[in-house]
PDB file of N, CA and C in Angstrom:
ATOM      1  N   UNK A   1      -4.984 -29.146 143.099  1.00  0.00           N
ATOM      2  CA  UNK A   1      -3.732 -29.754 142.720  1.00  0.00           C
ATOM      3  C   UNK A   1      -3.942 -30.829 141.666  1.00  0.00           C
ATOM      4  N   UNK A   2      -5.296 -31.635 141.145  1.00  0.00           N
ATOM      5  CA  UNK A   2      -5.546 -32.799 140.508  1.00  0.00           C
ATOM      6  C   UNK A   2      -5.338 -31.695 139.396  1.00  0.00           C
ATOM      7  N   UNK A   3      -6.180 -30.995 139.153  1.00  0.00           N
ATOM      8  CA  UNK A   3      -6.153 -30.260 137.778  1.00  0.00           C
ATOM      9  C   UNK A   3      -5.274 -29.632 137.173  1.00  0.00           C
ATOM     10  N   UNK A   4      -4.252 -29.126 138.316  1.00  0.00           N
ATOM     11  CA  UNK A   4      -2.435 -28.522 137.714  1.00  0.00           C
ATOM     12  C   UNK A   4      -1.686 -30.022 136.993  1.00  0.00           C
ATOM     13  N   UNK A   5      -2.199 -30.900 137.939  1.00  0.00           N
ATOM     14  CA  UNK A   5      -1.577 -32.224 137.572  1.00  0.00           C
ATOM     15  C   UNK A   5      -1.796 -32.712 136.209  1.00  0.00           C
ATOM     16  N   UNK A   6      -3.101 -32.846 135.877  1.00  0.00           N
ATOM     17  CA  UNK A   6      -3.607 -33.443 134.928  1.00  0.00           C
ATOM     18  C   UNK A   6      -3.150 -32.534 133.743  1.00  0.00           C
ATOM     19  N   UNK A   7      -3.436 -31.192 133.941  1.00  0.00           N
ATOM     20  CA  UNK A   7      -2.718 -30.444 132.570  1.00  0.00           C
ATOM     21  C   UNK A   7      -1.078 -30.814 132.428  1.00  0.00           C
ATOM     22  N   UNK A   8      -0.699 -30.580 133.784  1.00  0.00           N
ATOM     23  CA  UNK A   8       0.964 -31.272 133.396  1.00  0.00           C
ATOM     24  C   UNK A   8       1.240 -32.517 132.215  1.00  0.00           C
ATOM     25  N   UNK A   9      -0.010 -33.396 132.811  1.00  0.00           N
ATOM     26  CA  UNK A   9       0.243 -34.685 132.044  1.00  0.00           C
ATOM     27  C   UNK A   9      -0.018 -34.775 131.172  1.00  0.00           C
ATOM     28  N   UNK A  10      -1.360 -34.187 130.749  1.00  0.00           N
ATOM     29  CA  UNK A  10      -1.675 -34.151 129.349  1.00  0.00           C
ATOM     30  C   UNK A  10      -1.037 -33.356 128.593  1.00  0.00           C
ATOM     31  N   UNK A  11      -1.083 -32.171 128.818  1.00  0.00           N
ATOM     32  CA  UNK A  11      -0.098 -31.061 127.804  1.00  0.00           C
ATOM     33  C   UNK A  11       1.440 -31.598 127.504  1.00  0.00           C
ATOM     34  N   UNK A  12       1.772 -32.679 128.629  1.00  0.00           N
ATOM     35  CA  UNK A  12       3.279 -32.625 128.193  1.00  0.00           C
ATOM     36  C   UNK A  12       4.169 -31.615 129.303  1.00  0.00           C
ATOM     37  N   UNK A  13       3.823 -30.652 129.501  1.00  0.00           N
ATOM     38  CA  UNK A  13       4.407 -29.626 129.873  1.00  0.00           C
ATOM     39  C   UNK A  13       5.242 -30.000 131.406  1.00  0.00           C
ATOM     40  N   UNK A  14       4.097 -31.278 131.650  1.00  0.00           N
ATOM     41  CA  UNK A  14       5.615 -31.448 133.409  1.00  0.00           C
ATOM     42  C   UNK A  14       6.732 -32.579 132.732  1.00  0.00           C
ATOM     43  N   UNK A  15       6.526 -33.147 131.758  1.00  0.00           N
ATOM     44  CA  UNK A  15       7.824 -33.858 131.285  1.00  0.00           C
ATOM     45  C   UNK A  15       8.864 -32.598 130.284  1.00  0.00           C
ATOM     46  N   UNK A  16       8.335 -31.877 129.988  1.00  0.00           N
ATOM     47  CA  UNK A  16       9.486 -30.409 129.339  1.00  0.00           C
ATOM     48  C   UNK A  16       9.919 -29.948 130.453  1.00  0.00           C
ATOM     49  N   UNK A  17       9.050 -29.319 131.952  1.00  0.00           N
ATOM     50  CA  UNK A  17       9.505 -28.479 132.755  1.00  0.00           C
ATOM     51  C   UNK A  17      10.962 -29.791 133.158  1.00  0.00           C
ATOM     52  N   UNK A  18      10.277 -30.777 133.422  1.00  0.00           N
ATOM     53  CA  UNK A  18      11.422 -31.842 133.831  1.00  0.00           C
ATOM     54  C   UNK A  18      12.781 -31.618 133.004  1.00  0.00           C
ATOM     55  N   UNK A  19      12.466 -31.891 131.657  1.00  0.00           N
ATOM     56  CA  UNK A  19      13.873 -31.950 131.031  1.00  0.00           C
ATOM     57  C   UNK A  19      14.572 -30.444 131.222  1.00  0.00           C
ATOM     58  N   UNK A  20      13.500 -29.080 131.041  1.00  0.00           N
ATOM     59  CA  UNK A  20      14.253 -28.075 130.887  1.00  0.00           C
ATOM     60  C   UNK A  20      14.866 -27.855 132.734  1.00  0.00           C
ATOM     61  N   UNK A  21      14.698 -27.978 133.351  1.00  0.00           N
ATOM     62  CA  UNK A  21      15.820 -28.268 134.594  1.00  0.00           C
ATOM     63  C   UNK A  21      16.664 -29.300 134.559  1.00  0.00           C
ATOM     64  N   UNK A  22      16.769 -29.868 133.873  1.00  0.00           N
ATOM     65  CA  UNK A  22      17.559 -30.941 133.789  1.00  0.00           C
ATOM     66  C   UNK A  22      18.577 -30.207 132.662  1.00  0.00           C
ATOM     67  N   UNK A  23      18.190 -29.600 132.114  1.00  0.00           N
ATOM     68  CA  UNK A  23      19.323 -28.999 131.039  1.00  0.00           C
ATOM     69  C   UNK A  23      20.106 -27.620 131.536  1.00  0.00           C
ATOM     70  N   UNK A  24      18.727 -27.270 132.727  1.00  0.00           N
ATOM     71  CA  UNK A  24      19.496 -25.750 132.840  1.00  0.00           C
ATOM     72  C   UNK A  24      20.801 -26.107 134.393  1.00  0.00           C
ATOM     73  N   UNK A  25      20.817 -27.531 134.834  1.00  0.00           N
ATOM     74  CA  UNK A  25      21.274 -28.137 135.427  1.00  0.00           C
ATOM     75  C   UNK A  25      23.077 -28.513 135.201  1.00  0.00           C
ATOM     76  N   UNK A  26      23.027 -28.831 133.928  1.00  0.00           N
ATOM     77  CA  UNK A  26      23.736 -29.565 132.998  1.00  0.00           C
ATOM     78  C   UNK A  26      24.660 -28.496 132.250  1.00  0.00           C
ATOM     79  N   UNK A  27      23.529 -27.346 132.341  1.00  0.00           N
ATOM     80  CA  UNK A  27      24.322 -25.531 131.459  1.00  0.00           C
ATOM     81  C   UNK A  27      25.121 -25.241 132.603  1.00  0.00           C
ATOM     82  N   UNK A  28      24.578 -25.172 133.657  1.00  0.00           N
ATOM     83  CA  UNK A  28      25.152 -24.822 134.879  1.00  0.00           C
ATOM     84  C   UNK A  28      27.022 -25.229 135.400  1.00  0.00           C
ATOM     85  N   UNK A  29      26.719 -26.467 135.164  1.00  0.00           N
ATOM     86  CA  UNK A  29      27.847 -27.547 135.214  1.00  0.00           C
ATOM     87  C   UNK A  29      29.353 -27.005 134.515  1.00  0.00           C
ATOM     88  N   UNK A  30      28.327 -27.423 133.276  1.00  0.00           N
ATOM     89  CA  UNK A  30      29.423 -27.072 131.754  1.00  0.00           C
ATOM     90  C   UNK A  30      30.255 -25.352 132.437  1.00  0.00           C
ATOM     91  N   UNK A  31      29.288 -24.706 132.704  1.00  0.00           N
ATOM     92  CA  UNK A  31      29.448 -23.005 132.309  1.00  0.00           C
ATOM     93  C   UNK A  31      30.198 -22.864 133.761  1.00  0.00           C
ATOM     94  N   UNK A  32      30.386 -23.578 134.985  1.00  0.00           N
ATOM     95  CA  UNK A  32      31.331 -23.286 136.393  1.00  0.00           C
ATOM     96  C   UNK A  32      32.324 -24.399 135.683  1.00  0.00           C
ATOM     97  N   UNK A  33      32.404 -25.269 135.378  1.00  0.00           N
ATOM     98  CA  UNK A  33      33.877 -26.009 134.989  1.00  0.00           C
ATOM     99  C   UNK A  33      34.300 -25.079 133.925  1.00  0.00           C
ATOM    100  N   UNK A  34      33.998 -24.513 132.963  1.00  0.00           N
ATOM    101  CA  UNK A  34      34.642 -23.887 131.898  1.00  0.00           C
ATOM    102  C   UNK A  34      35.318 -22.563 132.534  1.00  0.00           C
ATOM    103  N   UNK A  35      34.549 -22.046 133.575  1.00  0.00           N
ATOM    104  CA  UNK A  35      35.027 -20.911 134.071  1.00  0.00           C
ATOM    105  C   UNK A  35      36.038 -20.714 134.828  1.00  0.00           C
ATOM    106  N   UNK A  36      36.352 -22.302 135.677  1.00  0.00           N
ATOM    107  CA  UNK A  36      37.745 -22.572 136.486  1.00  0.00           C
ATOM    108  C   UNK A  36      38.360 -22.700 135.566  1.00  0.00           C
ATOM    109  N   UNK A  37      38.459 -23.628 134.718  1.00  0.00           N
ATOM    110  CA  UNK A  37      39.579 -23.556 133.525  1.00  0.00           C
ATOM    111  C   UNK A  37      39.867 -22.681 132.946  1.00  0.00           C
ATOM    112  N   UNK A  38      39.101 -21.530 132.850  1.00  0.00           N
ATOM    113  CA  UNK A  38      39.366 -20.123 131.995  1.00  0.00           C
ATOM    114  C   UNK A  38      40.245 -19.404 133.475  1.00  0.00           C
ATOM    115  N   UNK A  39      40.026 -19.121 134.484  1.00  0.00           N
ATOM    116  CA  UNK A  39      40.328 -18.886 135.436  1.00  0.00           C
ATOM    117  C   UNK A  39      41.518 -19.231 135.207  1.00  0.00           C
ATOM    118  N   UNK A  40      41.788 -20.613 135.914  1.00  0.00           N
ATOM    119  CA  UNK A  40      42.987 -21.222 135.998  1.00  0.00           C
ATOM    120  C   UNK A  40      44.395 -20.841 134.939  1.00  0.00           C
ATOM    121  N   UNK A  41      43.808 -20.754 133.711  1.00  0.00           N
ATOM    122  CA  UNK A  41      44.939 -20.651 131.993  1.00  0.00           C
ATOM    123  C   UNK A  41      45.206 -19.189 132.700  1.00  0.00           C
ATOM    124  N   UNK A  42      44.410 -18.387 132.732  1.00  0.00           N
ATOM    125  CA  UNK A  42      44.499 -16.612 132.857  1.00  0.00           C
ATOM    126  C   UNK A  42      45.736 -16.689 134.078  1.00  0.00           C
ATOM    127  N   UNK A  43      45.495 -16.998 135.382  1.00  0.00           N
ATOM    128  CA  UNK A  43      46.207 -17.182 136.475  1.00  0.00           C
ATOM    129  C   UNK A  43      47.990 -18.202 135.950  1.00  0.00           C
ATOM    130  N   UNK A  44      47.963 -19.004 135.238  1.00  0.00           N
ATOM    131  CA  UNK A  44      48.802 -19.577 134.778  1.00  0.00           C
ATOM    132  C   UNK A  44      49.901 -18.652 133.942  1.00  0.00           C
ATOM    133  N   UNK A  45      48.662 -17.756 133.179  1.00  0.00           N
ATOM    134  CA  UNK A  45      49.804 -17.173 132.364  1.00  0.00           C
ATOM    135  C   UNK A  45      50.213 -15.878 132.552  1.00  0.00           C
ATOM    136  N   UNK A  46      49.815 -15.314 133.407  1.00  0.00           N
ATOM    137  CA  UNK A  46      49.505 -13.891 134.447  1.00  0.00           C
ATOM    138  C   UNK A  46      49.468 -14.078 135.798  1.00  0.00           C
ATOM    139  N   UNK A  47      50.654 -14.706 136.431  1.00  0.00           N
ATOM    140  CA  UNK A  47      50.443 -14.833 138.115  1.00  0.00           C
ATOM    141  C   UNK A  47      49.975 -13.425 138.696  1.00  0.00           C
ATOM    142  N   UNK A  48      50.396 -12.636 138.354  1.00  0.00           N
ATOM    143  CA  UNK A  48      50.232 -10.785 139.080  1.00  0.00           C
ATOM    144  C   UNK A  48      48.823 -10.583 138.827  1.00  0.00           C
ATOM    145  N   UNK A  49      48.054 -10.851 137.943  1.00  0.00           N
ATOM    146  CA  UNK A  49      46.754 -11.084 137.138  1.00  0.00           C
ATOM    147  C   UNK A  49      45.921 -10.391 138.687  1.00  0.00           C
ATOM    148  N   UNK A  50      45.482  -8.795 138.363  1.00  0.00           N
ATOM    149  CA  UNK A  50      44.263  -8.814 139.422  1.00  0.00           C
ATOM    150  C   UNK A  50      42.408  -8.717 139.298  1.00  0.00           C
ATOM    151  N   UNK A  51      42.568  -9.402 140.505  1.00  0.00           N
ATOM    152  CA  UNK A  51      40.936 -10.293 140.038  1.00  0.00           C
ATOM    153  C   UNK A  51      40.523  -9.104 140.845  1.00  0.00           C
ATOM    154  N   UNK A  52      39.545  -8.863 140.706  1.00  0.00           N
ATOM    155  CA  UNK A  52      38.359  -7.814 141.414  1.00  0.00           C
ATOM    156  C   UNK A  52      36.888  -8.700 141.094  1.00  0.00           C
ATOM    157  N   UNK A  53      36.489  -9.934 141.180  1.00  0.00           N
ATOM    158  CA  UNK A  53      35.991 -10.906 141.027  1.00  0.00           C
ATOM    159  C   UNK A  53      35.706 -11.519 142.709  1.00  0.00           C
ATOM    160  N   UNK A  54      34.278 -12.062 142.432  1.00  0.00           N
ATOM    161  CA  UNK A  54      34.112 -13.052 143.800  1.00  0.00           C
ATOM    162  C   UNK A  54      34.966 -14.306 143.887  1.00  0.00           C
ATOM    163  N   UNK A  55      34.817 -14.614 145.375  1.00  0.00           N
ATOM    164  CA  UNK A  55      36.058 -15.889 145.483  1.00  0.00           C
ATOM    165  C   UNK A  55      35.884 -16.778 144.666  1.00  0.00           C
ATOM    166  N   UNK A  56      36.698 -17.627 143.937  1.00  0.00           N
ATOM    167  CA  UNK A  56      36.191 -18.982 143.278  1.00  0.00           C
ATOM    168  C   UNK A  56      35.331 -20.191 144.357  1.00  0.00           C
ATOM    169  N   UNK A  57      35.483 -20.167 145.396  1.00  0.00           N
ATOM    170  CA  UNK A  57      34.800 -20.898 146.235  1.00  0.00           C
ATOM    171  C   UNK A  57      33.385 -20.553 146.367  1.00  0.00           C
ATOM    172  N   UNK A  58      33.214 -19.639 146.688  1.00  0.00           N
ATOM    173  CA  UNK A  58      31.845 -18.676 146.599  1.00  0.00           C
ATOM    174  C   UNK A  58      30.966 -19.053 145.227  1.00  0.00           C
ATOM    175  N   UNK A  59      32.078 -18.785 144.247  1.00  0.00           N
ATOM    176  CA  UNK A  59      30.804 -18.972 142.809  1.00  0.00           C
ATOM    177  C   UNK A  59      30.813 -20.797 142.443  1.00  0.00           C
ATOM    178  N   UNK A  60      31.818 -21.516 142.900  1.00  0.00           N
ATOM    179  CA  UNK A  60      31.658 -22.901 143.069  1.00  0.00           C
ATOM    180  C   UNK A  60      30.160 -23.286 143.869  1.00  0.00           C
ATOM    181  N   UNK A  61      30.048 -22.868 144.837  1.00  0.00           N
ATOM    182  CA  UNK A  61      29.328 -23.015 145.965  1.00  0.00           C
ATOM    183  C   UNK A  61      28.251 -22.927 145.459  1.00  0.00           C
ATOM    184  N   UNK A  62      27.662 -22.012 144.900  1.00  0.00           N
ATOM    185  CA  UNK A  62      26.528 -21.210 144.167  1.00  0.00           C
ATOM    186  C   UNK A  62      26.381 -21.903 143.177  1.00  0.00           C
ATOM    187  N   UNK A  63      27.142 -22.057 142.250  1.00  0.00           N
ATOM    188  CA  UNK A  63      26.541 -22.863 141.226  1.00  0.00           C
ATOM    189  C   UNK A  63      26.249 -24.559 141.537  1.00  0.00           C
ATOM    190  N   UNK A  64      27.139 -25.166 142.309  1.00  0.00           N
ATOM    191  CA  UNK A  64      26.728 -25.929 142.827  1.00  0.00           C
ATOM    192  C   UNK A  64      25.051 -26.402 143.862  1.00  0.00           C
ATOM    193  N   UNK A  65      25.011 -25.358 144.584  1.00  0.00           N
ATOM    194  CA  UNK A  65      23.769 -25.013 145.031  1.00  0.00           C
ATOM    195  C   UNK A  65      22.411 -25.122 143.868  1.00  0.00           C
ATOM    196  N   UNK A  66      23.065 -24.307 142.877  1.00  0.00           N
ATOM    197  CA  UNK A  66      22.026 -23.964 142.106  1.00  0.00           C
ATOM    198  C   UNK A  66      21.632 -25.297 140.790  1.00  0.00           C
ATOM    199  N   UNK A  67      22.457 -26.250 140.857  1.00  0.00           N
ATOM    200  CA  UNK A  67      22.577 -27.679 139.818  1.00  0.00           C
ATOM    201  C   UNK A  67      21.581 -28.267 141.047  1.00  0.00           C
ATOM    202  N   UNK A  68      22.414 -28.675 142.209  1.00  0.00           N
ATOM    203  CA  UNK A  68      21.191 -29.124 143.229  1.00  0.00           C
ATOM    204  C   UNK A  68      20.044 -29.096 143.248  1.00  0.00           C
ATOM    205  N   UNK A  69      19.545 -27.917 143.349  1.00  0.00           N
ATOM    206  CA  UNK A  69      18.480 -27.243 143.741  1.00  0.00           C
ATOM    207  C   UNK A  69      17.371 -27.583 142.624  1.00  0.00           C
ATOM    208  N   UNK A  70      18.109 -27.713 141.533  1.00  0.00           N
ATOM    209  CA  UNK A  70      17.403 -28.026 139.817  1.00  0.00           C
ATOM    210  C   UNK A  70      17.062 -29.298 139.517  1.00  0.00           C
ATOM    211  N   UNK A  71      18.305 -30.721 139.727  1.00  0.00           N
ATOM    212  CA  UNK A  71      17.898 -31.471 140.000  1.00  0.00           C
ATOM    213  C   UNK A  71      17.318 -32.029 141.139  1.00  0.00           C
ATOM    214  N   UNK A  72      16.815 -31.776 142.541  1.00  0.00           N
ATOM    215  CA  UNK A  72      16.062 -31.888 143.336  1.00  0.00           C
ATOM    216  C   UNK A  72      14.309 -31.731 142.931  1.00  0.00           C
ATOM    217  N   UNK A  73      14.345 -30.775 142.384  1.00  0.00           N
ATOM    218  CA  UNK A  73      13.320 -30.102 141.960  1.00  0.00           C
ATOM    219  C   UNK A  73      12.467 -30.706 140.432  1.00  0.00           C
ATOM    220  N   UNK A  74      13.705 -30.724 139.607  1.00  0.00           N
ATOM    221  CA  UNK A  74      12.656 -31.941 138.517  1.00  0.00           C
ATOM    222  C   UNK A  74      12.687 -33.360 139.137  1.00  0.00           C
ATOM    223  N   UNK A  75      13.435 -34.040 139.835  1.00  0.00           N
ATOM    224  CA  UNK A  75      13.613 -35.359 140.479  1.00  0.00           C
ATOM    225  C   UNK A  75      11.764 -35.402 141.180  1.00  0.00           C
ATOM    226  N   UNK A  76      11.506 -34.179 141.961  1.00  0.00           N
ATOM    227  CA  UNK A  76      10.332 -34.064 143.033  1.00  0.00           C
ATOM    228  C   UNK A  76       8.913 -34.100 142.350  1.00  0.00           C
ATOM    229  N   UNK A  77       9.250 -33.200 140.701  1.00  0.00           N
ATOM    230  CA  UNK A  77       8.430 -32.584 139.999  1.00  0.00           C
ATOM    231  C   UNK A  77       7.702 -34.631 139.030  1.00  0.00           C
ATOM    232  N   UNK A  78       8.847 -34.693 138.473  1.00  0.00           N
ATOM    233  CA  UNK A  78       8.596 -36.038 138.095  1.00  0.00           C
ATOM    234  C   UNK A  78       8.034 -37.190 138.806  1.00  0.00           C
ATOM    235  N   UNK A  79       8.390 -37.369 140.252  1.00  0.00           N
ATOM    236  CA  UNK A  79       8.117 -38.188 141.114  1.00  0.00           C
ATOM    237  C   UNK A  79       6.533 -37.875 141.336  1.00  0.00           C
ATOM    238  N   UNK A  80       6.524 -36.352 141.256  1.00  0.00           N
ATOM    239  CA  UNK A  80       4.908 -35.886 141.811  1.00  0.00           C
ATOM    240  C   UNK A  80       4.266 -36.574 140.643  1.00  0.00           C
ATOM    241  N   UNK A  81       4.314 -35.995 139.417  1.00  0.00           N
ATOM    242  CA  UNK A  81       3.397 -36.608 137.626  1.00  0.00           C
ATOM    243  C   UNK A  81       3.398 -38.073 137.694  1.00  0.00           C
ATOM    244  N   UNK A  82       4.584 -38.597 137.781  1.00  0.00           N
ATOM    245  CA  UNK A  82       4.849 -39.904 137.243  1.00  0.00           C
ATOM    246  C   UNK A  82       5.091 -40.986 138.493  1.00  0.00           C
ATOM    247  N   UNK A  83       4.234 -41.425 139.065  1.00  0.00           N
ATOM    248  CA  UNK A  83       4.669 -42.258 140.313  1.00  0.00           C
ATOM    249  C   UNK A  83       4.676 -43.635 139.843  1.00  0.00           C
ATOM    250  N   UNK A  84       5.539 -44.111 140.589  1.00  0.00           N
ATOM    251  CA  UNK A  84       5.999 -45.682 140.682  1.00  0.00           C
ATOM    252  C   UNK A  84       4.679 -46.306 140.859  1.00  0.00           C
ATOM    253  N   UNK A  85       4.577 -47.696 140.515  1.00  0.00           N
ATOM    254  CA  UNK A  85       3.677 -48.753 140.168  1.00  0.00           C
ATOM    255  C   UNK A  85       4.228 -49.470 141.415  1.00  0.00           C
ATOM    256  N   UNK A  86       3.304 -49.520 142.307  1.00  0.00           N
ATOM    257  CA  UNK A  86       3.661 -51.013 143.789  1.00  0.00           C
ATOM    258  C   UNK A  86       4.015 -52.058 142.919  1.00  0.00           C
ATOM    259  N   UNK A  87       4.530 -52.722 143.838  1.00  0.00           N
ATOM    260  CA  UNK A  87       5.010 -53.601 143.503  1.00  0.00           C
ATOM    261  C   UNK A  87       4.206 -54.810 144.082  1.00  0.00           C
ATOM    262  N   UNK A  88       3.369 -54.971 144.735  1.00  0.00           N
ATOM    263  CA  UNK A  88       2.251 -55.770 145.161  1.00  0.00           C
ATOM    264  C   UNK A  88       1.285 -55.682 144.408  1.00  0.00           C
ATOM    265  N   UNK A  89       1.090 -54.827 143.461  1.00  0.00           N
ATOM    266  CA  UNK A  89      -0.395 -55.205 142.317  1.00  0.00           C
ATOM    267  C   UNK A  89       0.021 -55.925 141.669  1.00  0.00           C
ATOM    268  N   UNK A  90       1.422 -56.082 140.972  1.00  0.00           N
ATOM    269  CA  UNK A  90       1.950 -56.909 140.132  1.00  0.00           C
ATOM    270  C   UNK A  90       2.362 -58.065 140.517  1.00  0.00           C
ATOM    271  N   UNK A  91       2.563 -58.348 141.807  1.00  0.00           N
ATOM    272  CA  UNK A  91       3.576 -60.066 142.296  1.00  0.00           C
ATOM    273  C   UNK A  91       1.653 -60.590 142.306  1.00  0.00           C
ATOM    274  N   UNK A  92       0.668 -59.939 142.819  1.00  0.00           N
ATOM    275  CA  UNK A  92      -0.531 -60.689 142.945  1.00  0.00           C
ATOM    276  C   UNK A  92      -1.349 -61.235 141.721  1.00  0.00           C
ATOM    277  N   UNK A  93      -0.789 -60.247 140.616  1.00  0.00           N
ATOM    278  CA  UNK A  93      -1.317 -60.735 138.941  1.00  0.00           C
ATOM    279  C   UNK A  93      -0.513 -61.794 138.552  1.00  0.00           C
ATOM    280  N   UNK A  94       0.882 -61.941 139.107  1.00  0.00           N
ATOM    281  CA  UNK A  94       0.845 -63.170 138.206  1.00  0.00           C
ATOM    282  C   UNK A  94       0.891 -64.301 139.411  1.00  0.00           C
ATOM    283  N   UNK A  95       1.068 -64.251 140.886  1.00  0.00           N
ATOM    284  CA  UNK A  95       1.336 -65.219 141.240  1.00  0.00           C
ATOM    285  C   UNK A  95      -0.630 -65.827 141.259  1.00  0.00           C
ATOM    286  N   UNK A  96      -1.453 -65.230 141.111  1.00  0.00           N
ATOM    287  CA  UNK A  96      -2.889 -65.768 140.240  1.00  0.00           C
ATOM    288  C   UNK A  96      -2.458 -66.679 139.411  1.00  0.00           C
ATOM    289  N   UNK A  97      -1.725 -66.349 138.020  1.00  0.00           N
ATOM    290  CA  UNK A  97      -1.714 -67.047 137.027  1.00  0.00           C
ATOM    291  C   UNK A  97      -0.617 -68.248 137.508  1.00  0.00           C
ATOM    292  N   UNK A  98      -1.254 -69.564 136.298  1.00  0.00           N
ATOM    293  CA  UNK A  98      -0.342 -70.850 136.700  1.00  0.00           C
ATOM    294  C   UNK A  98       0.155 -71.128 135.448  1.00  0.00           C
TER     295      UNK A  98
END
């Protein structure tokens, strides 16, 4: 696991995997709100309008799931590469200094 790590860090490649879930997160978003609103205008202007389509709750659900699941996952991915600095190495460096 040190050596998956270390290529992450050096190559760069776990701060891209980070952003590219973070974007495919963000596509996700954009592309289920655009689709209720496309939904919604169609249904507005075509009440009789028949859907042979999954429930809107269902593909809410799912895409929701699936933004989750993305940011969970670079949130975990980042946390793993890039960890926080204690906060006790630092109050002891300066409360040393006068």
């Amino acid at each position: 696991m040190r050596t998956i790590r270390q290529i992450l860090l050096t190559e760069y490649i776990g701060a891209i995997l980070v952003a590219v879930l973070i974007a495919d997160a963000c596509s996700s978003l954009i592309t289920t709100v655009v689709a209720q609103v496309s939904l919604r205008v169609q249904l507005r202007q075509n009440p009789t309008l028949d859907l042979h389509r999954l429930s809107t709750t269902y593909s809410v659900l799912d895409s929701f799931s699936r933004i989750a699941l993305y940011l969970i996952t670079a949130y975990l991915i980042a946390r793993w590469l890039y960890p926080a600095k204690s906060e006790s190495s630092s109050g002891t460096e300066s409360g040393g200094q006068l």
